[in-house]
N, C-alpha and C. Protein backbone atom coordinates (compact mmCIF):
# COMPACT_ATOMS: atom_id res chain seq x y z
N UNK A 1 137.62 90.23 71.23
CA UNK A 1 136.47 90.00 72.07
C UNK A 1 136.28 91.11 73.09
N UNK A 2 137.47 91.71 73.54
CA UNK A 2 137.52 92.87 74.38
C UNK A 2 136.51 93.75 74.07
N UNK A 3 136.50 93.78 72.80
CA UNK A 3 135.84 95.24 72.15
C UNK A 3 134.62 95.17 72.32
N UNK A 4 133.84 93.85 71.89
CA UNK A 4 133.00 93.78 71.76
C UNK A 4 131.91 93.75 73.08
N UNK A 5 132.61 93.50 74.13
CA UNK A 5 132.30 93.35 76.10
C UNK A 5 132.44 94.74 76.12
N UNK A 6 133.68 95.94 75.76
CA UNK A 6 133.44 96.92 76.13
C UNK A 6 132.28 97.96 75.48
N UNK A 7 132.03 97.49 74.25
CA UNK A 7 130.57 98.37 73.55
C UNK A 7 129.42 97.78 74.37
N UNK A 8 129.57 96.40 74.48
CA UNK A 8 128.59 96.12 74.86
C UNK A 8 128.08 96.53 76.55
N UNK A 9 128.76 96.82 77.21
CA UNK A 9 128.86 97.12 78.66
C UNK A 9 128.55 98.18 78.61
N UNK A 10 129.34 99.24 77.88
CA UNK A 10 129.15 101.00 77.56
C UNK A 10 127.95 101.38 77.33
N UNK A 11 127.35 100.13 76.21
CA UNK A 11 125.77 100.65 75.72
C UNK A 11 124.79 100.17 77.17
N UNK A 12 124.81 98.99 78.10
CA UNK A 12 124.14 99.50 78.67
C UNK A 12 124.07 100.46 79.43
N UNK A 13 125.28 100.50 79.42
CA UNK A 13 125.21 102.45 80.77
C UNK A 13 124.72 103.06 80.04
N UNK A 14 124.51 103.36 78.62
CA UNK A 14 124.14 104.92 77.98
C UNK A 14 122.82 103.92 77.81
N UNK A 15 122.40 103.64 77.80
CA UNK A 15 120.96 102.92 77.40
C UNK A 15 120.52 103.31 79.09
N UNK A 16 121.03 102.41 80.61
CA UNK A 16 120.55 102.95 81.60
C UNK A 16 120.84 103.91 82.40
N UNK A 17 121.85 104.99 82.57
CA UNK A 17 121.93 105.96 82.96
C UNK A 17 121.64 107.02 83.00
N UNK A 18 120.06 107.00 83.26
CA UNK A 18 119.52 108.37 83.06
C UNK A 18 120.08 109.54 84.51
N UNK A 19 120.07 110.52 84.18
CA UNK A 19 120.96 111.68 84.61
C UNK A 19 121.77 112.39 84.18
N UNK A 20 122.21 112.16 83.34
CA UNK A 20 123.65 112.44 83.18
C UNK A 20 124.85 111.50 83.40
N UNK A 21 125.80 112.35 83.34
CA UNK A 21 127.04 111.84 83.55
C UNK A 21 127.56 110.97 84.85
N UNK A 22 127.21 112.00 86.48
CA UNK A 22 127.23 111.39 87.17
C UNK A 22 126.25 109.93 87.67
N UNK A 23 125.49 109.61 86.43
CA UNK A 23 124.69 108.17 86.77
C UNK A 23 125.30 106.89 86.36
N UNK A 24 126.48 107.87 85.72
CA UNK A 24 127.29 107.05 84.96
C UNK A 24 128.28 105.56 85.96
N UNK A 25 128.54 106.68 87.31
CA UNK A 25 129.41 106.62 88.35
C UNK A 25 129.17 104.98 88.55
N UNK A 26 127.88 104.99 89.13
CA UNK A 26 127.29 103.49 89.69
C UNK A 26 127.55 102.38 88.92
N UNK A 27 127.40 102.47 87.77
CA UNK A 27 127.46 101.42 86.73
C UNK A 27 128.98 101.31 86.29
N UNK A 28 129.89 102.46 86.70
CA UNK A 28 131.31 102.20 86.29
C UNK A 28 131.92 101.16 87.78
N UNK A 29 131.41 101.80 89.14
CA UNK A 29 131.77 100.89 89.94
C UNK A 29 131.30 99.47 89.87
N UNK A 30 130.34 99.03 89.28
CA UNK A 30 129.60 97.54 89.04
C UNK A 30 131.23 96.80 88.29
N UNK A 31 131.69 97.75 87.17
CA UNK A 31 132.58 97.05 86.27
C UNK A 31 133.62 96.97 87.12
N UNK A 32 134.10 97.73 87.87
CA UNK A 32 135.47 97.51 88.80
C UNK A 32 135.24 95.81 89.52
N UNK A 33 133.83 95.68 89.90
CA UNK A 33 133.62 94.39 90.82
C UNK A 33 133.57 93.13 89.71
N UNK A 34 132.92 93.24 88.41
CA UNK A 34 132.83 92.32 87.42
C UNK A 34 134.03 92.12 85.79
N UNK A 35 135.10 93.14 86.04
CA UNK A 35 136.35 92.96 85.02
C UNK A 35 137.67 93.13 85.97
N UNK A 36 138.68 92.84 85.43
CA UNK A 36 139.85 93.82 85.50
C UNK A 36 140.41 94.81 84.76
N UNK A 37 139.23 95.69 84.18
CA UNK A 37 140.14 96.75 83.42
C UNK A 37 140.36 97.89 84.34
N UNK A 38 139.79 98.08 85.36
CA UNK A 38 140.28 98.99 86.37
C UNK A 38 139.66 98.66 87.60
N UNK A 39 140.31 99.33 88.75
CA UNK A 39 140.31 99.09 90.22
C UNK A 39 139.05 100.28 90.43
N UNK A 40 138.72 100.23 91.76
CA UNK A 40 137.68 101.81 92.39
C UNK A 40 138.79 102.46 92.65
N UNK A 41 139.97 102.26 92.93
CA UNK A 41 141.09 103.46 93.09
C UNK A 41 141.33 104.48 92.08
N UNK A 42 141.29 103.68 90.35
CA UNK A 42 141.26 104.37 89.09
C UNK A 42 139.85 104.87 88.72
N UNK A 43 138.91 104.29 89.31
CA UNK A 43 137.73 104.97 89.29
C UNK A 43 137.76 106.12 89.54
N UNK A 44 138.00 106.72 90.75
CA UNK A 44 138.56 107.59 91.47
C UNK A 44 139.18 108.59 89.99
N UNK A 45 140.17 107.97 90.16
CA UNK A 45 141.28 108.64 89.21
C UNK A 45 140.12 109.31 88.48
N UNK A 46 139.79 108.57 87.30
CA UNK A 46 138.80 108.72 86.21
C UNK A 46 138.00 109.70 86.43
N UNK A 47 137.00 109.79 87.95
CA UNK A 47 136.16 111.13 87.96
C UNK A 47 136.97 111.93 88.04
N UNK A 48 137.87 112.29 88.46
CA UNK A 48 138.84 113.50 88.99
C UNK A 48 139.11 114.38 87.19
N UNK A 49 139.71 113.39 86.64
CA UNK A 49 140.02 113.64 85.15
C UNK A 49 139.27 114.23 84.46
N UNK A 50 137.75 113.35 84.52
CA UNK A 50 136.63 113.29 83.75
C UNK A 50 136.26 114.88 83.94
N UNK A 51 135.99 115.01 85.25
CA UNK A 51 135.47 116.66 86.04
C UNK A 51 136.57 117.48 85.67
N UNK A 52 137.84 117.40 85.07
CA UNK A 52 138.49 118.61 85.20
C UNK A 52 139.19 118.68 83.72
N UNK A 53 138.81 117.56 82.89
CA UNK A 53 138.83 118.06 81.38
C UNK A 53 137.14 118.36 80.61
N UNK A 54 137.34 119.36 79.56
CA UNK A 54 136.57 119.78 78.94
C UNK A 54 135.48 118.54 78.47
N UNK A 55 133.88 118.55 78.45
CA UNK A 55 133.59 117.44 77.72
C UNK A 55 132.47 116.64 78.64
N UNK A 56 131.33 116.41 78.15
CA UNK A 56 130.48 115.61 79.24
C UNK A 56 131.25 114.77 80.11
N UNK A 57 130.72 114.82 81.00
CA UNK A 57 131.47 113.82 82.60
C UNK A 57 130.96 112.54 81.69
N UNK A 58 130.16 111.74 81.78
CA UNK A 58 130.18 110.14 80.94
C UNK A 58 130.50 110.20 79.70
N UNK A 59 130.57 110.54 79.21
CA UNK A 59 131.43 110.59 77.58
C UNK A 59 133.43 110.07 78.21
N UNK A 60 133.80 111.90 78.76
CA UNK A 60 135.05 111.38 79.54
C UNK A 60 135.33 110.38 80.03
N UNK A 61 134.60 109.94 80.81
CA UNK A 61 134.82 108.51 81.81
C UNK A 61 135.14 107.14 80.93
N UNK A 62 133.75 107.14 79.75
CA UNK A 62 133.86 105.98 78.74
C UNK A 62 135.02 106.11 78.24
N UNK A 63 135.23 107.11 77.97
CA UNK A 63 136.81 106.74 76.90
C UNK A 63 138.00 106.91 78.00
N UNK A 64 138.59 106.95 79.16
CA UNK A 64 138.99 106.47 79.61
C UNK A 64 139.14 105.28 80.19
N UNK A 65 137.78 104.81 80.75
CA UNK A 65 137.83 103.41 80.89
C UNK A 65 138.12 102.64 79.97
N UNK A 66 137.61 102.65 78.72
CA UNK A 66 138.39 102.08 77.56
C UNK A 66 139.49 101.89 76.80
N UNK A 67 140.04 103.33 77.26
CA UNK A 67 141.31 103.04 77.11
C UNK A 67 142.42 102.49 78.31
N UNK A 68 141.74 102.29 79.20
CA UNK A 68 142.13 101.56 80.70
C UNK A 68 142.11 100.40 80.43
N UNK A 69 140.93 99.69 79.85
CA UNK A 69 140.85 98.80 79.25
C UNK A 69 141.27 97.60 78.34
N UNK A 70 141.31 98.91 77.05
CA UNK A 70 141.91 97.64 75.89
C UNK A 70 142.83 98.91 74.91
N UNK A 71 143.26 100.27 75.66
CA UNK A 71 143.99 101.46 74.46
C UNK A 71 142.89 102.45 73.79
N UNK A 72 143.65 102.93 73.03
CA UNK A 72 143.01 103.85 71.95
C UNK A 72 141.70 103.38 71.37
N UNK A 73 141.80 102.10 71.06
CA UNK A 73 140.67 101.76 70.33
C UNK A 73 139.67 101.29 71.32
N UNK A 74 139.99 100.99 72.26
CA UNK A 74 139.18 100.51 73.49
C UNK A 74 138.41 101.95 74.09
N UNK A 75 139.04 102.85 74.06
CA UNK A 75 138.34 104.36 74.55
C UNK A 75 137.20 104.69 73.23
N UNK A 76 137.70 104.48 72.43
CA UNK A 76 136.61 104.93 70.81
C UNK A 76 135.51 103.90 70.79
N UNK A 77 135.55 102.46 71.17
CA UNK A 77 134.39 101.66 71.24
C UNK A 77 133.61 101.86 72.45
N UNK A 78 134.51 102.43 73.56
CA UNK A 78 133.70 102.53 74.98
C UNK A 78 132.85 103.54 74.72
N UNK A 79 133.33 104.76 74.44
CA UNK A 79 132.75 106.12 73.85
C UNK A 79 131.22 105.92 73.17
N UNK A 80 131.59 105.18 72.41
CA UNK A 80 130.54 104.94 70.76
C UNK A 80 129.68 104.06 71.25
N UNK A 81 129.76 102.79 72.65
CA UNK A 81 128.78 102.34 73.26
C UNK A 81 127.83 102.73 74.40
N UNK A 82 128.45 104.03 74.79
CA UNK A 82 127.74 104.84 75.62
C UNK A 82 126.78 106.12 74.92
N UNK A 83 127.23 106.46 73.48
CA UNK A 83 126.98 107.34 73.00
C UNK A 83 125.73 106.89 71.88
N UNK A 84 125.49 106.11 71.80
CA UNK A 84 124.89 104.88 70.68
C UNK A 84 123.50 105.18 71.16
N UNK A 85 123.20 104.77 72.51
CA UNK A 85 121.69 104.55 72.56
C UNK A 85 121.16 105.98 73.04
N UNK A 86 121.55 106.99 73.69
CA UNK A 86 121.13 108.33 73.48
C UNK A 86 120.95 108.56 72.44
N UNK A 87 121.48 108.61 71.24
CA UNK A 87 121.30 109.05 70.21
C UNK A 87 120.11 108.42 69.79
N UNK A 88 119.78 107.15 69.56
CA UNK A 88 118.59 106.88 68.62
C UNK A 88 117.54 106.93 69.96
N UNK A 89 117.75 107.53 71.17
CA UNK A 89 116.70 107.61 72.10
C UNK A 89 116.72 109.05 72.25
N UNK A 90 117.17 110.03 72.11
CA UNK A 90 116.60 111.08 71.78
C UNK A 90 116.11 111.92 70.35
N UNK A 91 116.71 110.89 69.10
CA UNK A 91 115.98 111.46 68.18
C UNK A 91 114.65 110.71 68.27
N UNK A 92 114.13 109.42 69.06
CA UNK A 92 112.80 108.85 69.35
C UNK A 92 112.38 109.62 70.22
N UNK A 93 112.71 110.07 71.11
CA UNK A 93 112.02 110.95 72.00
C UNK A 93 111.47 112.44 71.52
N UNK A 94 112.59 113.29 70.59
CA UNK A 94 112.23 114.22 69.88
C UNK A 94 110.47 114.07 69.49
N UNK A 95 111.09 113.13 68.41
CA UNK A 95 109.70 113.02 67.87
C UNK A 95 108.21 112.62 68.36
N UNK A 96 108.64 111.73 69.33
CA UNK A 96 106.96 111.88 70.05
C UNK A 96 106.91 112.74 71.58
N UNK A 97 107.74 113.50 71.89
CA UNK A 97 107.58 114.18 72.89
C UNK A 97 106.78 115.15 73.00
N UNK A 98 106.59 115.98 72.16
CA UNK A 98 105.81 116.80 72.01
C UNK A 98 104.25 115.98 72.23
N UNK A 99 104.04 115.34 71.48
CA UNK A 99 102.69 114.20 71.69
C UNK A 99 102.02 113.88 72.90
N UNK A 100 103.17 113.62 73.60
CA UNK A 100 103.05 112.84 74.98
C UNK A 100 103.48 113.78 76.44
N UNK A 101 103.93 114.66 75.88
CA UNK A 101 104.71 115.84 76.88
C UNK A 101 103.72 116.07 78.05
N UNK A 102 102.33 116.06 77.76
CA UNK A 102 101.13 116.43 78.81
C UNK A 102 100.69 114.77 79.63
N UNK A 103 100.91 114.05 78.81
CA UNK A 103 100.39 113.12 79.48
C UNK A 103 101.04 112.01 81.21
N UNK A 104 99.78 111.96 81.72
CA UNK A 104 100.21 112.27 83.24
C UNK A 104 101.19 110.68 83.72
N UNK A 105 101.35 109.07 82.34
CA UNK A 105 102.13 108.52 82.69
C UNK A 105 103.76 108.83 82.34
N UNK A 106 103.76 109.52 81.48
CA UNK A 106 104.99 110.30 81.18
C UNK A 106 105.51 110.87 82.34
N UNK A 107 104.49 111.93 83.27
CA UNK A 107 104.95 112.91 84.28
C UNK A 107 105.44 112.02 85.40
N UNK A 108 104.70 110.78 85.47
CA UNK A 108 104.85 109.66 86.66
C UNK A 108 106.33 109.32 86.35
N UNK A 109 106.62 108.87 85.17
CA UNK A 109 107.81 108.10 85.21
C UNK A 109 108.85 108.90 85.48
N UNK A 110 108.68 110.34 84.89
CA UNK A 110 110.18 111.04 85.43
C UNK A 110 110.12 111.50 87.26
N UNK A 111 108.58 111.64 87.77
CA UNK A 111 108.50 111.87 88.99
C UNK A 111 109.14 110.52 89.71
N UNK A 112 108.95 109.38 89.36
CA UNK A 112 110.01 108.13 90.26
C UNK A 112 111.50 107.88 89.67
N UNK A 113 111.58 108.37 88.46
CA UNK A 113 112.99 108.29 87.91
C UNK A 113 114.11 109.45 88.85
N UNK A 114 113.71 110.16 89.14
CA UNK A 114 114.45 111.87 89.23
C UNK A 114 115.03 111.07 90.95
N UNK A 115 114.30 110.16 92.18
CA UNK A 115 115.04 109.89 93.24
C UNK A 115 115.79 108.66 92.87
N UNK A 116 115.59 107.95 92.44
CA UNK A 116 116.28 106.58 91.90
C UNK A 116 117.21 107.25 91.09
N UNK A 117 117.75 108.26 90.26
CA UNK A 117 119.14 108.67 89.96
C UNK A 117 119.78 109.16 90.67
N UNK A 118 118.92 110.03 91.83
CA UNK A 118 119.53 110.71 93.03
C UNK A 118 120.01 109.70 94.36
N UNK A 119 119.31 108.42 94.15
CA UNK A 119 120.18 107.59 95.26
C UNK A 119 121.10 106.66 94.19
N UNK A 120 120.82 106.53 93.38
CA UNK A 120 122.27 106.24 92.67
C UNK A 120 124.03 107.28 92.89
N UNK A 121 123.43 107.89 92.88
CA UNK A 121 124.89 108.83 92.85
C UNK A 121 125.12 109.04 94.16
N UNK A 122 124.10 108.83 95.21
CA UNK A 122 124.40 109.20 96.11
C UNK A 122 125.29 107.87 96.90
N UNK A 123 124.26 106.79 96.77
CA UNK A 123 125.38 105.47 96.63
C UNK A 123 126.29 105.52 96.71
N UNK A 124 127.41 106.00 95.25
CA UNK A 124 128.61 106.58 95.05
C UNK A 124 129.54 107.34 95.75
N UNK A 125 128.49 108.37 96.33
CA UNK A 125 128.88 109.09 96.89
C UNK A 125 129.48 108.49 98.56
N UNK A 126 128.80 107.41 99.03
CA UNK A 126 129.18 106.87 99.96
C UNK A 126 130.03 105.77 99.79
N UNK A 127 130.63 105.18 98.70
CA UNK A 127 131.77 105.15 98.32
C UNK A 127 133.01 105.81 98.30
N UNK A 128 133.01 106.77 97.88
CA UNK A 128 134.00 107.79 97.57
C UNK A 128 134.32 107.71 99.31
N UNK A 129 133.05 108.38 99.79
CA UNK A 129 133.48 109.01 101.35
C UNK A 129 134.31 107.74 102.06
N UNK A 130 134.28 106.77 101.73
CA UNK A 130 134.40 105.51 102.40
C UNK A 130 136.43 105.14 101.67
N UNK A 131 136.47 105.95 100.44
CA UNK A 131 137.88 105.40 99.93
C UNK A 131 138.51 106.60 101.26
N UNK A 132 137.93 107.98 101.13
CA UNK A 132 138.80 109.20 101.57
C UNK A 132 139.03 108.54 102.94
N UNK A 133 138.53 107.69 103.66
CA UNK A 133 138.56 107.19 105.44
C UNK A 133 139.52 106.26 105.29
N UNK A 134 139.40 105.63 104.49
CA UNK A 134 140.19 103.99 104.67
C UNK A 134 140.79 103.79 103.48
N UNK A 135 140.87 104.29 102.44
CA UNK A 135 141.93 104.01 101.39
C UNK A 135 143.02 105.42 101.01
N UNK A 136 143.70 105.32 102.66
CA UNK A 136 144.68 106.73 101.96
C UNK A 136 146.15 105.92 101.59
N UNK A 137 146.54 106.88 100.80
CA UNK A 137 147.98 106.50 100.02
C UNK A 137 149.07 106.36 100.99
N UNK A 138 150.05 105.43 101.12
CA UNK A 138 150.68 104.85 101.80
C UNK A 138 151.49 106.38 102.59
N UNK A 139 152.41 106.04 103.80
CA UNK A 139 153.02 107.36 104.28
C UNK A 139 151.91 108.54 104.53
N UNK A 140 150.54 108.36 104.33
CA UNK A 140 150.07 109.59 104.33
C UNK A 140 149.15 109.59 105.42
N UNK A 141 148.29 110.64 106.45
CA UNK A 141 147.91 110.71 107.43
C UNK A 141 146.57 110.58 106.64
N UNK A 142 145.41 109.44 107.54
CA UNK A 142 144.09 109.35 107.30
C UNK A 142 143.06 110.48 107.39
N UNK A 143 143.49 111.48 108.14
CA UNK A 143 142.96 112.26 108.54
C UNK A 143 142.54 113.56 107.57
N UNK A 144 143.65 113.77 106.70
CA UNK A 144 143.54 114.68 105.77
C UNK A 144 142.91 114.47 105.24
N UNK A 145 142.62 113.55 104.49
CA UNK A 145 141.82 113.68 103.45
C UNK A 145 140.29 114.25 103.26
N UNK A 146 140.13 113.85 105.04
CA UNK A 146 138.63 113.80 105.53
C UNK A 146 138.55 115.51 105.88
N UNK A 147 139.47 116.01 106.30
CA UNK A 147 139.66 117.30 106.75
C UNK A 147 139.43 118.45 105.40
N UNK A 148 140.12 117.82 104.28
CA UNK A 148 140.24 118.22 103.11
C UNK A 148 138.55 118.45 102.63
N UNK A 149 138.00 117.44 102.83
CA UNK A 149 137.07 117.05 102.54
C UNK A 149 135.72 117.80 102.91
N UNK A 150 135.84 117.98 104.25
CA UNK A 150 134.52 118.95 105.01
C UNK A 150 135.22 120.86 104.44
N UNK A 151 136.75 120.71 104.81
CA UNK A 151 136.95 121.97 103.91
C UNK A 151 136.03 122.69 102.55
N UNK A 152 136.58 121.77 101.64
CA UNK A 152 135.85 121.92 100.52
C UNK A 152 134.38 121.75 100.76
N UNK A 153 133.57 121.25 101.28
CA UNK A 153 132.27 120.71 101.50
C UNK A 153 131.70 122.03 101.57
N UNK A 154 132.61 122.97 102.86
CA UNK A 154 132.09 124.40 103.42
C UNK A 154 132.32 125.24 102.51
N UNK A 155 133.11 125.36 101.58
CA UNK A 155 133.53 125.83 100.74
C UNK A 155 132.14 126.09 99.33
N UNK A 156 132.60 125.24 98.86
CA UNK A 156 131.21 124.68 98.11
C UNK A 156 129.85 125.47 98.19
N UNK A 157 130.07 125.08 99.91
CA UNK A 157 128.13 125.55 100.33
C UNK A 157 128.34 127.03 100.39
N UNK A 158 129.34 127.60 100.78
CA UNK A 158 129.40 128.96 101.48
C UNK A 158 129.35 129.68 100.14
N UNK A 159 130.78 129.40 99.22
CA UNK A 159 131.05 130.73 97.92
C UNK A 159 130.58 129.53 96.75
N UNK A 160 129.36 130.47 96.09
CA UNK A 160 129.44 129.60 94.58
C UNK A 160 130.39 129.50 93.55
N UNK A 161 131.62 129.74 93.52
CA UNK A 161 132.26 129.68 92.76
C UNK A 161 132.05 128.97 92.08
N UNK A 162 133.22 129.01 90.70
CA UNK A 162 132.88 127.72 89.41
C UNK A 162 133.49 126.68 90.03
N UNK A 163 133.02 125.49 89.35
CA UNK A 163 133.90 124.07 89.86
C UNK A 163 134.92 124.04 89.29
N UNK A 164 135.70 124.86 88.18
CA UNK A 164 137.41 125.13 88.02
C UNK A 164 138.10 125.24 89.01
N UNK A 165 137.10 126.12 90.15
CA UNK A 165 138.17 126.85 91.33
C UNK A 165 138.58 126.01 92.34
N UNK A 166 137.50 124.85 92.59
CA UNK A 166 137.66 123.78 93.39
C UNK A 166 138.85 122.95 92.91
N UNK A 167 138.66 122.41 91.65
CA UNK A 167 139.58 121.47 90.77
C UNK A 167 140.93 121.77 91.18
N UNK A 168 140.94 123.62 91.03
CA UNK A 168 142.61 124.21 90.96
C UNK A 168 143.02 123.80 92.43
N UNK A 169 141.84 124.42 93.07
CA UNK A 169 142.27 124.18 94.65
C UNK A 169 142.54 122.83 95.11
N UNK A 170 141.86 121.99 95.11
CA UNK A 170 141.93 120.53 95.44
C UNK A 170 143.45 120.47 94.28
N UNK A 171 143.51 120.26 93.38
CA UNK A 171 145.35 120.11 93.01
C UNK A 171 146.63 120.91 93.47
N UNK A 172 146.12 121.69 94.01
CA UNK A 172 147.02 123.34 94.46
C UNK A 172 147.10 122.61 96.02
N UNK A 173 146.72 122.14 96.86
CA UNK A 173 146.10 121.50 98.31
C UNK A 173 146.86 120.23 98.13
N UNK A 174 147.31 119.24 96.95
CA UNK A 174 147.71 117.49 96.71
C UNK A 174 149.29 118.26 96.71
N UNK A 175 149.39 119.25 95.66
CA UNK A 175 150.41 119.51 95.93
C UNK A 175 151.68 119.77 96.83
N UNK A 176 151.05 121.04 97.39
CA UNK A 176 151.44 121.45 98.87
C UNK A 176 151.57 120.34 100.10
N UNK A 177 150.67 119.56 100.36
CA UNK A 177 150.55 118.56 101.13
C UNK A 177 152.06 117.81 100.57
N UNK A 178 152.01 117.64 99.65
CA UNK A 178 153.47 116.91 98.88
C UNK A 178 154.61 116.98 99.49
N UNK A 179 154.56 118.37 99.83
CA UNK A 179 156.21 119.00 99.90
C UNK A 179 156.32 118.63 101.11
C-alpha cells in the first residue's frame, strides 16, 4: 500500500509543481506534516544532497524521499510518480504550443503562475531560515549557523561563482567547525 500513497503523492507534485525542482520543496514539506516517512530535519538533509549530486533537484529529492520512505523500490515509484505527469504534459504541450503560443490567455496564466511559484519557494525559504535559528544540533552554538548563513548570502551576491563552490565551501565550513 506504501507504494501505491508514494506514486500517488509524487504524481501530484509532478502534476503541481510548476517551476522546477525547487517547487518541489513546498509540497515535500506538506508530506513531513501528513506521513512519517521523513522529518523537515531530513528534508533539510534531502535538499542539501539533492543540490550537490548530479541530476534535476525534484527528480533527486523523489527518489530519496522514497527511499526514506519504503527503500529502493520506494525511491523508483517516488521517481516514476513525479516523473509521470511531465511527461504526458509536455509531450501535450509540445503539440499544441505552437497553436496557442500567441494567445493572450496562455500569456495570462504563466504571468500569475511565475509569483505563486516564487512565493512558494519562498515560503520554504522561511522555513529553512527558521530551522538555521531554532533547530541547531545539540552542543552547538545558535549563532553560527545564522552567521554562516549571511556569510554565504554575501558571498553569493558579491562573486558569481558556480554553486559547486558554495556546496564545497558550506561542507569544507561543517567540517572545520567540527574540529
Amino acid at each position: 500500500m506504501i507504494y501505491v500513497t508514494l506514486f500517488f503523492e509524487f504524481f501530484k507534485i509532478g502534476l503541481f509543481a510548476i517551476g522546477g525542482g525547487l517547487a518541489t520543496i513546498p509540497f515535500l514539506f506538506q508530506l513531513t506534516e501528513k506521513f512519517d516517512w521523513f522529518d523537515v530535519a531530513e528534508l533539510t538533509n534531502m535538499i542539501a544532497v539533492s543540490e550537490s549530486t548530479p541530476g534535476p533537484l525534484g527528480i533527486n529529492m523523489a527518489t530519496y524521499a522514497g527511499i526514506q520512505a519504503a527503500g529502493l523500490f520506494g525511491g523508483i515509484v517516488a521517481t516514476l510518480g513525479l516523473v509521470v505527469p511531465s511527461l504526458f504534459i509536455i509531450i501535450l504541450i509540445s503539440k499544441i504550443l505552437e497553436k496557442f503560443k500567441t494567445n493572450p490567455y496562455v500569456s495570462a496564466v504563466f504571468y500569475g503562475l511565475r509569483p505563486a511559484v516564487a512565493a512558494m519557494i519562498f515560503s520554504f525559504l522561511c522555513v529553512l531560515l527558521e530551522m538555521i535559528v531554532y533547530q541547531v544540533p545539540p552542543g552547538k552554538p545558535f549563532f553560527i549557523q545564522s552567521i554562516l548563513f549571511l556569510c554565504y548570502l554575501i558571498l553569493v551576491f558579491r562573486f558569481k561563482c558556480h554553486p559547486i563552490f558554495f556546496i564545497c565551501l558550506g561542507a569544507f565550513m561543517g567540517i572545520l567547525l567540527e574540529l
